[in-house]
C-alpha atoms as a PDB file:
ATOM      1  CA  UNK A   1     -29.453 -40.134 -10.011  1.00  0.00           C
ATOM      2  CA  UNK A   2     -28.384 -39.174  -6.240  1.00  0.00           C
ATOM      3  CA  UNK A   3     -27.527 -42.765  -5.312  1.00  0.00           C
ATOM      4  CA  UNK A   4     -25.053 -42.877  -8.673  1.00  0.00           C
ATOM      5  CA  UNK A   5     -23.727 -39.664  -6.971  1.00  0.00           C
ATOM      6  CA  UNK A   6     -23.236 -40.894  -4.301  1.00  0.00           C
ATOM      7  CA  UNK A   7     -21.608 -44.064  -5.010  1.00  0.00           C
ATOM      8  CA  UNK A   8     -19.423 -42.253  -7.067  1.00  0.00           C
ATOM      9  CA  UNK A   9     -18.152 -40.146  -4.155  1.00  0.00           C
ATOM     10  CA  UNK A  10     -18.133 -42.990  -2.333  1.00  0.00           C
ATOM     11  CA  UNK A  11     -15.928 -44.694  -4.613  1.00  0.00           C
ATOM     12  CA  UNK A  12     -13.571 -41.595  -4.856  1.00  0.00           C
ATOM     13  CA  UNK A  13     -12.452 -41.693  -1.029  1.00  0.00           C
ATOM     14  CA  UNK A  14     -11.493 -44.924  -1.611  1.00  0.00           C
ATOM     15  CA  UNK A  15      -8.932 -44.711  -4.481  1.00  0.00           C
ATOM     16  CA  UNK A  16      -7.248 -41.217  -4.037  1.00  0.00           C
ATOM     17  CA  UNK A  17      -6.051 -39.390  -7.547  1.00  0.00           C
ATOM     18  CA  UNK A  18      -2.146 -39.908  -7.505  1.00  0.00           C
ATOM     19  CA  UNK A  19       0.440 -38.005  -9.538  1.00  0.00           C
ATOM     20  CA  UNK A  20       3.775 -39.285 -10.963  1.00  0.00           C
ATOM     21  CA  UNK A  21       6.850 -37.393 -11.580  1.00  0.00           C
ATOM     22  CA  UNK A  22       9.875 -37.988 -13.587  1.00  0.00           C
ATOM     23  CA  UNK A  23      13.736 -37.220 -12.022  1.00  0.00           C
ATOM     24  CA  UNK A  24      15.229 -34.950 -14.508  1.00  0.00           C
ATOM     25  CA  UNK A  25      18.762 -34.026 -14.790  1.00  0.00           C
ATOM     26  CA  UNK A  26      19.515 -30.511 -13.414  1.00  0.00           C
ATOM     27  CA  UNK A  27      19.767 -27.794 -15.870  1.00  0.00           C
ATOM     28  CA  UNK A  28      23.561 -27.045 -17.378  1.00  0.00           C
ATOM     29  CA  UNK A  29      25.105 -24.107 -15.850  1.00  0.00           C
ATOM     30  CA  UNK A  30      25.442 -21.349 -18.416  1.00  0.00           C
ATOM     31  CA  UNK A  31      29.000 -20.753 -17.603  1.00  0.00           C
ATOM     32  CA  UNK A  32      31.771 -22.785 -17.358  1.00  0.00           C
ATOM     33  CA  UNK A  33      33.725 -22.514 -14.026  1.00  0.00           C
ATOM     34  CA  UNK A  34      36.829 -23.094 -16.627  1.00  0.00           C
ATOM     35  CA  UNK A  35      36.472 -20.203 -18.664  1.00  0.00           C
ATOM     36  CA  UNK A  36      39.660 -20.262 -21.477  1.00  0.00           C
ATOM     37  CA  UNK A  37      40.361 -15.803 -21.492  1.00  0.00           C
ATOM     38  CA  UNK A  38      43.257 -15.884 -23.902  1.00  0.00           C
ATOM     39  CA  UNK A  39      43.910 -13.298 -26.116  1.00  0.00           C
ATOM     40  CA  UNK A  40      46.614 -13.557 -28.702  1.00  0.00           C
ATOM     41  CA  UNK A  41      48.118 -10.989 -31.264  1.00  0.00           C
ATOM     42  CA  UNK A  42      47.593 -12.538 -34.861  1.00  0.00           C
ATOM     43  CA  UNK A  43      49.643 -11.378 -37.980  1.00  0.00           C
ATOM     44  CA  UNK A  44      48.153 -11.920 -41.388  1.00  0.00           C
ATOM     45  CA  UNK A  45      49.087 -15.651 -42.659  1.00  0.00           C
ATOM     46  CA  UNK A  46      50.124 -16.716 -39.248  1.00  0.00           C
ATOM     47  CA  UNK A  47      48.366 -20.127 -37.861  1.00  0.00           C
ATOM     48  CA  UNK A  48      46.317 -19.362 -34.799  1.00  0.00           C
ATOM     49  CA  UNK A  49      47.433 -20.628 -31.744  1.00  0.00           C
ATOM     50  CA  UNK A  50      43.780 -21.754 -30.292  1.00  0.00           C
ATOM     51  CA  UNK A  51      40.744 -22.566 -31.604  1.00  0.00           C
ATOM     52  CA  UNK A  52      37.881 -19.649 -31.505  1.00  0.00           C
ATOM     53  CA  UNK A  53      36.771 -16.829 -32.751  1.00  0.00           C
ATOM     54  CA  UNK A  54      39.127 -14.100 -34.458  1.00  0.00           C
ATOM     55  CA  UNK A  55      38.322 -10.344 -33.490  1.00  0.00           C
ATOM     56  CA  UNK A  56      39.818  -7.809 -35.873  1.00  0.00           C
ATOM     57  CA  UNK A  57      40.364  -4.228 -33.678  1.00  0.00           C
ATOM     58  CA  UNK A  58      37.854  -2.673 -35.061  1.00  0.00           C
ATOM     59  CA  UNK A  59      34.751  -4.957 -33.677  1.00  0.00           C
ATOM     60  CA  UNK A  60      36.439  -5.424 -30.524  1.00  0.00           C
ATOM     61  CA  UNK A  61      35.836  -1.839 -30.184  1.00  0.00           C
ATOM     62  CA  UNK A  62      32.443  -1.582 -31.201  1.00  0.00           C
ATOM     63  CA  UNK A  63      31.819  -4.458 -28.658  1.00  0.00           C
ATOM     64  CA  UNK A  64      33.012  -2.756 -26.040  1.00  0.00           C
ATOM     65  CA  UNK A  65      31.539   0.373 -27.258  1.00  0.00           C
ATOM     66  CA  UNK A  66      27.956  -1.519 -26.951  1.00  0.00           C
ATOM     67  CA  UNK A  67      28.994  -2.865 -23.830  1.00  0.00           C
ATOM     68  CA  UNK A  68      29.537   1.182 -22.385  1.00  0.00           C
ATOM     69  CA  UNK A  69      26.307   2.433 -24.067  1.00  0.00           C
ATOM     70  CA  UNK A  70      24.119  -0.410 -22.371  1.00  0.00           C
ATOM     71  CA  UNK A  71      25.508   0.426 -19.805  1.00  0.00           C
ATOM     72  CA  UNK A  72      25.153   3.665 -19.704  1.00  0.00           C
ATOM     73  CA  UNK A  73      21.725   3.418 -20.950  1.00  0.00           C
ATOM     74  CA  UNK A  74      21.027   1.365 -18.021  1.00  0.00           C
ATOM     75  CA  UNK A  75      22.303   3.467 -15.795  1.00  0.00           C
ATOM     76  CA  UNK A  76      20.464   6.546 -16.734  1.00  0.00           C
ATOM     77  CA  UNK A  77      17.092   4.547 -16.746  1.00  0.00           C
ATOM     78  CA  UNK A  78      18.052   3.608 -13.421  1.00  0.00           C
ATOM     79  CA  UNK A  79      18.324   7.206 -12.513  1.00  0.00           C
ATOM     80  CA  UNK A  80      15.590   8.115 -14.286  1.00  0.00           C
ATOM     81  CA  UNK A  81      13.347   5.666 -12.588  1.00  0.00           C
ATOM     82  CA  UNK A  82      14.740   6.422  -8.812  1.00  0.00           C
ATOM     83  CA  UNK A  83      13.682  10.274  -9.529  1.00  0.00           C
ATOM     84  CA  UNK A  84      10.383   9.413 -10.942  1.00  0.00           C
ATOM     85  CA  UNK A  85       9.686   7.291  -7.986  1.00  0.00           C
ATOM     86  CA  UNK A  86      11.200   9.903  -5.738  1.00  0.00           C
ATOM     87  CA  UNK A  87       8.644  12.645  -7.120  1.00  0.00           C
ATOM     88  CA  UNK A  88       5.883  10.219  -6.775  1.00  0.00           C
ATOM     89  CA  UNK A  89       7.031   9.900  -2.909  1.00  0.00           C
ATOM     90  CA  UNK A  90       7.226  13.693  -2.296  1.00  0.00           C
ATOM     91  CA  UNK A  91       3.941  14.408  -3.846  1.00  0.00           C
ATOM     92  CA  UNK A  92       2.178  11.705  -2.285  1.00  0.00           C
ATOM     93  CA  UNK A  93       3.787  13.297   0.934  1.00  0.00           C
ATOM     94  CA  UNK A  94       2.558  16.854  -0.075  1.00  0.00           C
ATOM     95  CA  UNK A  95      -0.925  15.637  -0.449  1.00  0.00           C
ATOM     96  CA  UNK A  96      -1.039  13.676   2.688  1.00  0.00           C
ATOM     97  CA  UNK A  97       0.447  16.875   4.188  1.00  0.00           C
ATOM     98  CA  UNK A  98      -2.068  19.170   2.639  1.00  0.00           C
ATOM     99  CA  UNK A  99      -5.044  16.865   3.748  1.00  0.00           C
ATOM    100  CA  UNK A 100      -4.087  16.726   7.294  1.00  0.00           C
ATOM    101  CA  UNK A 101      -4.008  20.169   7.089  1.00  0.00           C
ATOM    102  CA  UNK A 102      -7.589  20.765   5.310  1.00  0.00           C
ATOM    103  CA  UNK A 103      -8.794  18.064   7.901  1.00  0.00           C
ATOM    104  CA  UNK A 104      -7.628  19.786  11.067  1.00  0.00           C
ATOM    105  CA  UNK A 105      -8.435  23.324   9.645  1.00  0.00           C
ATOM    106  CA  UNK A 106     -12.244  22.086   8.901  1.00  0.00           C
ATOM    107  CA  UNK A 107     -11.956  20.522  12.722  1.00  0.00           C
ATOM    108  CA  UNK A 108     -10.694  23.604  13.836  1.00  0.00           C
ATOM    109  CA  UNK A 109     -13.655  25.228  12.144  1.00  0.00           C
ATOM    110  CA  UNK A 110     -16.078  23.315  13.492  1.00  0.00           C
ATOM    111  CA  UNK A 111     -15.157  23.960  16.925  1.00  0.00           C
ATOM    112  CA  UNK A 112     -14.987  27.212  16.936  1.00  0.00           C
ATOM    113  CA  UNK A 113     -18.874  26.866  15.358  1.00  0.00           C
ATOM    114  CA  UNK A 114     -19.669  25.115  18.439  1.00  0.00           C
ATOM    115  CA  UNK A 115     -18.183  27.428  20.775  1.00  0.00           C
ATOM    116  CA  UNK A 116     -19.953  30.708  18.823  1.00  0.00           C
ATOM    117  CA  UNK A 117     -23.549  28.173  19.266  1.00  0.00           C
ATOM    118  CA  UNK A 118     -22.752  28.072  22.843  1.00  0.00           C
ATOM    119  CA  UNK A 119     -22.038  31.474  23.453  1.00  0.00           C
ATOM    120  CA  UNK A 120     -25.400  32.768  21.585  1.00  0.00           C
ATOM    121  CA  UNK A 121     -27.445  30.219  23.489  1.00  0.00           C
ATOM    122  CA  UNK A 122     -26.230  31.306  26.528  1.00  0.00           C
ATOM    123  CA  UNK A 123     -26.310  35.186  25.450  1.00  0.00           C
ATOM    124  CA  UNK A 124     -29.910  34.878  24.057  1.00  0.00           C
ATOM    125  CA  UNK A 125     -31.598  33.842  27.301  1.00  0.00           C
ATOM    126  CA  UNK A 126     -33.584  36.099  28.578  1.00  0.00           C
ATOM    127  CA  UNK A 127     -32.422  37.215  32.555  1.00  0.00           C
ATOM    128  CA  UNK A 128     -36.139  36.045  33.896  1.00  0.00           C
ATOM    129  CA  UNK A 129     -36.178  32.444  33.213  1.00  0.00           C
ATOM    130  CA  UNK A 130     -34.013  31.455  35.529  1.00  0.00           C
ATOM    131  CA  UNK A 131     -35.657  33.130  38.038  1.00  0.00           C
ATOM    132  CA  UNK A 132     -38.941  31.412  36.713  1.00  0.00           C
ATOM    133  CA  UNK A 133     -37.540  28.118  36.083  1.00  0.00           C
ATOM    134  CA  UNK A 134     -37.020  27.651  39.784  1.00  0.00           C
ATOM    135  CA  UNK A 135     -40.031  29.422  41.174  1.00  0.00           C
ATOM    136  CA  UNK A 136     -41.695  27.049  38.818  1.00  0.00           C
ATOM    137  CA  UNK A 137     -39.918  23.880  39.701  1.00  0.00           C
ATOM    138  CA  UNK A 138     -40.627  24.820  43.373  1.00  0.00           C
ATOM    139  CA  UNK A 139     -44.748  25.162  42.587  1.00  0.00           C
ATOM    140  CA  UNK A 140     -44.845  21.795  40.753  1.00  0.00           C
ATOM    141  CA  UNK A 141     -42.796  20.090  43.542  1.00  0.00           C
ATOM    142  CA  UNK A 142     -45.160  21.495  46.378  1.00  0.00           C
ATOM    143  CA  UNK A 143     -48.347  20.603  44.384  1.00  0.00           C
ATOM    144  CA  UNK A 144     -46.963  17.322  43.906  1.00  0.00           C
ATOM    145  CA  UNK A 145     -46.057  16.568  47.068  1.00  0.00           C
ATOM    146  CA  UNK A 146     -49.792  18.024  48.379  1.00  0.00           C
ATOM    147  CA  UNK A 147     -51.321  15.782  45.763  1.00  0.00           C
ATOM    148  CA  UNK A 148     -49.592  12.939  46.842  1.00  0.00           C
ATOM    149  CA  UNK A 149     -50.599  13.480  50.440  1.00  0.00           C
ATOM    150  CA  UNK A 150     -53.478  14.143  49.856  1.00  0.00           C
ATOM    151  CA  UNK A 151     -54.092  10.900  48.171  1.00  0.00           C
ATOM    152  CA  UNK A 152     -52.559   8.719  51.055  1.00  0.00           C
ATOM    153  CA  UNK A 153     -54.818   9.937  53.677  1.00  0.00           C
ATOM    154  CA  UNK A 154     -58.120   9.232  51.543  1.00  0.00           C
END
């Protein structure tokens, strides 16, 4: 099974997978550079002067009626839209605001914790152990160095 494997792989450096494509004609554009923007008064029974499509008044109006209230529509979505996202920026701005805040208030906090720890450790000792502290560190030192000596000249 692992030398089929591997003659197969073998076999695949050896003739590479190639793709073929087909030249296709670019897509027409969707408006002619020749546009034909006539517009004719018609009477009733006259022959029209160009071949197309005959607008009465009336649903010329409503197109461009259609025309305004997309447009308007549009534009009020647009507004709508640019305020919603403008909210969502000032409240995400609030909150980063009020975070910093909490953040350097609990810093703050914790500081002054420290400082109040400091202060009672330094408050709470008693005035004779400094005194004995060094009197002590003095004895040790002496019988250290006596030991030490001592131990030498043996």
């Amino acid at each position: 099974m692992k030398t089929l494997i591997a003659t197969f792989l073998v076999a695949s450096l050896f003739a590479p997978p190639s793709a073929l494509a087909e030249d296709t004609a670019p897509p027409a554009p969707l408006l002619s550079t020749s546009l034909d923007l006539r517009i004719t008064g018609l009477e009733k029974g006259k022959p029209a002067p160009f071949t197309g499509i005959l607008l009465t008044p009336d649903s010329m109006a409503k197109i461009e009626y259609d025309n305004k209230l997309e447009l308007s529509l549009l534009k009020n979505k647009h507004g709508f839209e640019a305020r919603r996202l403008q909210l969502k920026l000032e409240t995400q701005e609030v909150l980063r605001l009020s975070e910093r805040k909490m953040y350097e208030e609990i810093f703050v906090s914790q500081l002054n914790r420290i400082e109040a720890l400091e202060q009672i450790a330094i408050d709470k000792r008693p005035d004779w152990v400094l005194p004995v502290a060094i009197l002590t560190s003095f004895i040790v030192g002496a019988g250290v160095t006596v030991g030490i000596t001592y131990a030498v000249n043996q």
